[in-house]
Protein backbone atom coordinates (compact mmCIF):
# COMPACT_ATOMS: atom_id res chain seq x y z
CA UNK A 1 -94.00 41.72 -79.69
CA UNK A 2 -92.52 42.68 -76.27
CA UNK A 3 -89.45 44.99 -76.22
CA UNK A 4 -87.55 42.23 -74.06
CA UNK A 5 -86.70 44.87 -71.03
CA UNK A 6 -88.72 42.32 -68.79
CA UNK A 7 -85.69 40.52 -67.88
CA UNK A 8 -83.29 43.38 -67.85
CA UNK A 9 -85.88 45.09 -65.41
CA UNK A 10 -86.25 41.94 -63.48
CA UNK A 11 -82.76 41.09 -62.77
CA UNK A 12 -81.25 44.76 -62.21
CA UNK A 13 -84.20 45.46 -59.66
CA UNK A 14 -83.69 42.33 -57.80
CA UNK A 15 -80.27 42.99 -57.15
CA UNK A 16 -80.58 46.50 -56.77
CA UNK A 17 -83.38 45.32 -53.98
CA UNK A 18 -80.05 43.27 -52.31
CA UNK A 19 -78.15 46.03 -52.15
CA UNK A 20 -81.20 47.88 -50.40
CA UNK A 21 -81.37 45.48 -48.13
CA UNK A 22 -77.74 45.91 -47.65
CA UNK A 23 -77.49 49.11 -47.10
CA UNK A 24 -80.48 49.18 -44.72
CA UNK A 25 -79.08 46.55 -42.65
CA UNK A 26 -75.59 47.88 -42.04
CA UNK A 27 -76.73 51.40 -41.39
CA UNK A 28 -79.15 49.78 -38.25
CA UNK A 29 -75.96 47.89 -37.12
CA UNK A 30 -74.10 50.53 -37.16
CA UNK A 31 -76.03 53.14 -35.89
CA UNK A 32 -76.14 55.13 -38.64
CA UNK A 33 -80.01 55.50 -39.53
CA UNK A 34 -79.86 57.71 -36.33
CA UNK A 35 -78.35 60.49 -37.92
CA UNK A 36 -79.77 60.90 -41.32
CA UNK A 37 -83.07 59.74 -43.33
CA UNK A 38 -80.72 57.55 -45.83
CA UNK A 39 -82.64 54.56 -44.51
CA UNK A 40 -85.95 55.77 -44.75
CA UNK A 41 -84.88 56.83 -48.31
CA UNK A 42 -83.51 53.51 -49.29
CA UNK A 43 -86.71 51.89 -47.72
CA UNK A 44 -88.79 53.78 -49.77
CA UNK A 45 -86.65 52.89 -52.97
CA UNK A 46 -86.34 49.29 -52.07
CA UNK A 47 -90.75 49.29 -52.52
CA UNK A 48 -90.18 50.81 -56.03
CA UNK A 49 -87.90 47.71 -56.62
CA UNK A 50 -90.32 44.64 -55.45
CA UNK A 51 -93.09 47.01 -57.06
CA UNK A 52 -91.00 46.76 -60.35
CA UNK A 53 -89.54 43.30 -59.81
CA UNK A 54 -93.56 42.08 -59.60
CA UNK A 55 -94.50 44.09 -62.66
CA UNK A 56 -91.56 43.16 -64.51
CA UNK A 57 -92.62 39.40 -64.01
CA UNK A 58 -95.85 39.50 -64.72
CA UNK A 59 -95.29 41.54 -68.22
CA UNK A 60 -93.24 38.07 -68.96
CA UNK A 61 -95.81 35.99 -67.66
CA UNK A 62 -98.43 37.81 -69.88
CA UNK A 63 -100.37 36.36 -72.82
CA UNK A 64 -101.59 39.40 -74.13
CA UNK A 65 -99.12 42.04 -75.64
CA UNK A 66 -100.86 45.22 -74.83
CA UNK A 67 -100.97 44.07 -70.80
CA UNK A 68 -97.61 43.14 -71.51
CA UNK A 69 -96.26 46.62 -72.60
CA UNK A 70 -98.19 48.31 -70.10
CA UNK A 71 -96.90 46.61 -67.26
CA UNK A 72 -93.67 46.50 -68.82
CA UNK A 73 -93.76 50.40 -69.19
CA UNK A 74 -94.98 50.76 -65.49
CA UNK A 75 -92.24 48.17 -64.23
CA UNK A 76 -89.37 50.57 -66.01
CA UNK A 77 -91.12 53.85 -64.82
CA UNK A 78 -90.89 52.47 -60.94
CA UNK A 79 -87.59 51.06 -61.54
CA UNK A 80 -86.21 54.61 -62.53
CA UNK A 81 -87.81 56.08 -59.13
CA UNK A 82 -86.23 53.44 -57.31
CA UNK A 83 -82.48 54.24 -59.13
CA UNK A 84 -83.01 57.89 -58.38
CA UNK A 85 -84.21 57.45 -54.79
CA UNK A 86 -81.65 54.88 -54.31
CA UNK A 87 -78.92 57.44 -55.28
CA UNK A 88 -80.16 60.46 -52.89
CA UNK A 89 -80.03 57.96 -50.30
CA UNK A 90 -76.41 57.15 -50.78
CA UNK A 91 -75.30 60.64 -51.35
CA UNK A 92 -77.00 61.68 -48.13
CA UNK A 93 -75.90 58.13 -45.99
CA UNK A 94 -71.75 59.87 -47.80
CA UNK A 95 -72.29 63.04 -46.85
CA UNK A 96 -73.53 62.95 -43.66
CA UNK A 97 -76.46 64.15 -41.63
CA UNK A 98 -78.20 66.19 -44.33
């Protein structure tokens, strides 16, 4: 039986993707990205997300419950790379040009 983090996984990296987007977008408005590597960060987070969104789906689309766990496991692994990059990316876009 699956663990049921598929749709926890799904929904919190799809919005977390948003907020990427977000946060990209406002930074090239306002000039920002010229002064730090937040948005190269965040970019690189925001693949972890549609990589783990894709997984995510798939594990819940799955017949078979081994596929199912292991793309379920690989979906929450990205998703916690994303989170983490995600976060250096808004403490360096807060601090400043680090």
């Amino acid at each position: 039986m699956n663990s049921g983090k598929q749709p926890h996984i799904l929904t919190t990296a799809s919005n977390l993707l948003g907020i990427c987007f977000i946060l990209i977008t406002g930074m090239k408005i306002s000039h920002a990205n010229l002064n730090t590597y937040a948005d190269e960060i965040c970019t690189f987070s925001s693949l972890f997300f549609i990589a783990s969104c894709i997984l995510s789906y798939i594990s819940l689309l799955s017949e078979t419950e081994k596929f199912a766990t292991k793309t379920e496991n690989i979906a929450d692994f990205l998703f916690m790379i994303g989170l983490f990059s995600l976060f250096i990316a808004v403490v360096i876009f807060s601090y400043g040009s680090l």
